[in-house]
Protein backbone atom coordinates (compact mmCIF):
# COMPACT_ATOMS: atom_id res chain seq x y z
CA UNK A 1 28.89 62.98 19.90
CA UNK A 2 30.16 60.24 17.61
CA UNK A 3 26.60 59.10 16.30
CA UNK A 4 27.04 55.91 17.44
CA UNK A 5 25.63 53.25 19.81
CA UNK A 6 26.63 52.88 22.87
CA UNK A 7 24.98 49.68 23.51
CA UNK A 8 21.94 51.35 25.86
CA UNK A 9 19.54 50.75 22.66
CA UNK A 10 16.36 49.33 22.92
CA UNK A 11 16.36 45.64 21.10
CA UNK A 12 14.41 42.88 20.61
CA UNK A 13 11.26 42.88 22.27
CA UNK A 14 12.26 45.72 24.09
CA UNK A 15 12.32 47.64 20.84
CA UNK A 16 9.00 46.25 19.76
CA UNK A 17 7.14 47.20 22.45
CA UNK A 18 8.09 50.47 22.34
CA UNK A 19 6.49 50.91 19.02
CA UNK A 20 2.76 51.75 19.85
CA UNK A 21 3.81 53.74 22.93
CA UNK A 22 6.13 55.49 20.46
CA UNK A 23 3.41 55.89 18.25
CA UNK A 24 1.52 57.53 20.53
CA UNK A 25 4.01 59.87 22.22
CA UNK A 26 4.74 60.75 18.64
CA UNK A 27 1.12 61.71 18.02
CA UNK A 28 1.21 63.88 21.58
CA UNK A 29 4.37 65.63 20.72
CA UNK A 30 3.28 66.66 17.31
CA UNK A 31 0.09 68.22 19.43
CA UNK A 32 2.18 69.73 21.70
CA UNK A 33 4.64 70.81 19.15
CA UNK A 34 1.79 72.89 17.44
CA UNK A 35 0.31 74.41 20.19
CA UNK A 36 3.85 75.27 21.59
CA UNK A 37 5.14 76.95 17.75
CA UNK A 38 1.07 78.54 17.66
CA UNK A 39 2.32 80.00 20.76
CA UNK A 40 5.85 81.37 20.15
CA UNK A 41 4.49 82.56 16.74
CA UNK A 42 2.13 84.93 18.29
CA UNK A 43 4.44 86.26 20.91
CA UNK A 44 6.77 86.79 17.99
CA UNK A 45 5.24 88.15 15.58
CA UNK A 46 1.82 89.83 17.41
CA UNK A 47 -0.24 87.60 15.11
CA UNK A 48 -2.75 84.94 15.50
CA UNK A 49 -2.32 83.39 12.39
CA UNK A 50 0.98 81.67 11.26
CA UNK A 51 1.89 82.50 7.30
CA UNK A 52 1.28 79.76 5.28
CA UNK A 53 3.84 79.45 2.53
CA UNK A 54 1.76 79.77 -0.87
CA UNK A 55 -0.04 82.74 1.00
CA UNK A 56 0.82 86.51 -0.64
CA UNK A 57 -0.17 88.16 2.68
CA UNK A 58 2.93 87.45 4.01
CA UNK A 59 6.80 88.11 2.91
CA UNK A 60 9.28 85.60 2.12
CA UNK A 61 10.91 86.70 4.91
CA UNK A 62 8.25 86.30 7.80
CA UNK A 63 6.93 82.74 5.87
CA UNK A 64 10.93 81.53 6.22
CA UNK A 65 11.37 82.49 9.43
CA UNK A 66 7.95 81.03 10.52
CA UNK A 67 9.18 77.68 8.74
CA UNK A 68 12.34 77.87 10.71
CA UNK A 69 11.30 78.32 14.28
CA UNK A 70 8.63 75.48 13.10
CA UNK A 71 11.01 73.31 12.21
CA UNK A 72 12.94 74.34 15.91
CA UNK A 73 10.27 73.61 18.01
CA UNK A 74 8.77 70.39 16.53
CA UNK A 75 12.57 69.01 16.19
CA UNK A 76 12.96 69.69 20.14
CA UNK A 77 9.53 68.40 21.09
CA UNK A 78 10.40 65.24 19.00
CA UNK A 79 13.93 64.56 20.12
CA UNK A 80 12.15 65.34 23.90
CA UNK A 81 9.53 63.02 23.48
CA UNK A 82 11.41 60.05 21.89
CA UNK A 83 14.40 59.99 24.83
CA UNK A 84 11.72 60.62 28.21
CA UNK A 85 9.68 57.64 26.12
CA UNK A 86 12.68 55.67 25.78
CA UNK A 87 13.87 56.22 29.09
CA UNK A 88 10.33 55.68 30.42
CA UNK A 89 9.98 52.39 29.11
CA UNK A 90 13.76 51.42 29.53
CA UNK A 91 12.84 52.04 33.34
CA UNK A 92 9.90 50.04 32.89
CA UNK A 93 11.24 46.79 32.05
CA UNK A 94 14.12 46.84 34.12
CA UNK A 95 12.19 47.35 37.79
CA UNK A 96 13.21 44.04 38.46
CA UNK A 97 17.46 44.90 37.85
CA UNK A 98 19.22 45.89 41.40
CA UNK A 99 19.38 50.27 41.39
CA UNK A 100 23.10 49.71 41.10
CA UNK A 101 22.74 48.28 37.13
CA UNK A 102 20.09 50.45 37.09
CA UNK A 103 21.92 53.71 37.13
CA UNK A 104 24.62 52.77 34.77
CA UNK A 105 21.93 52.18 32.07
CA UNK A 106 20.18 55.20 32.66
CA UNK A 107 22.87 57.29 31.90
């Protein structure tokens, strides 16, 4: 992974209609991300409740570790939801392009 582009971007109007679906994948995913942590916590940790940090009920311990796998599972529901978007809407505007252009883009 060099962090680079690879010229497969989405630009110009391309890019700016992907905005408001963006938007509201974004808004989906953070649902989903929730639910999905809400979940894992409880299997985890035999709790309903996740720690809240500025709560003494909890240790610094189980709050940090509840911040971590929070952080986990929202980072993997966003990185999810932004590339099946992208690719979603990348496949969108190119249903017109012969399958054969198609599948070197959608790589």
């Amino acid at each position: 992974m060099t962090g680079h582009g690879n010229g497969n971007e989405l630009t110009g109007l391309a890019k700016l209609g992907y905005k408001p679906v963006g938007l509201a994948l974004g808004l989906l995913g953070g649902l989903i991300a929730g639910k999905v942590f809400g979940l894992v916590w409880k299997q985890v940790s035999d709790e309903d409740e996740t720690p809240q940090p500025l709560s003494e009920n909890y240790s610094t311990r189980e709050v940090l570790l509840a911040a971590t796998l929070q952080g986990a599972v929202f980072g993997l529901v966003k990185a999810a939801v932004d590339r099946y978007g992208m690719k979603g809407v990348r496949r969108f505007l190119e249903v017109s392009r012969p399958p054969s252009d198609r599948r070197q883009v959608m790589r």
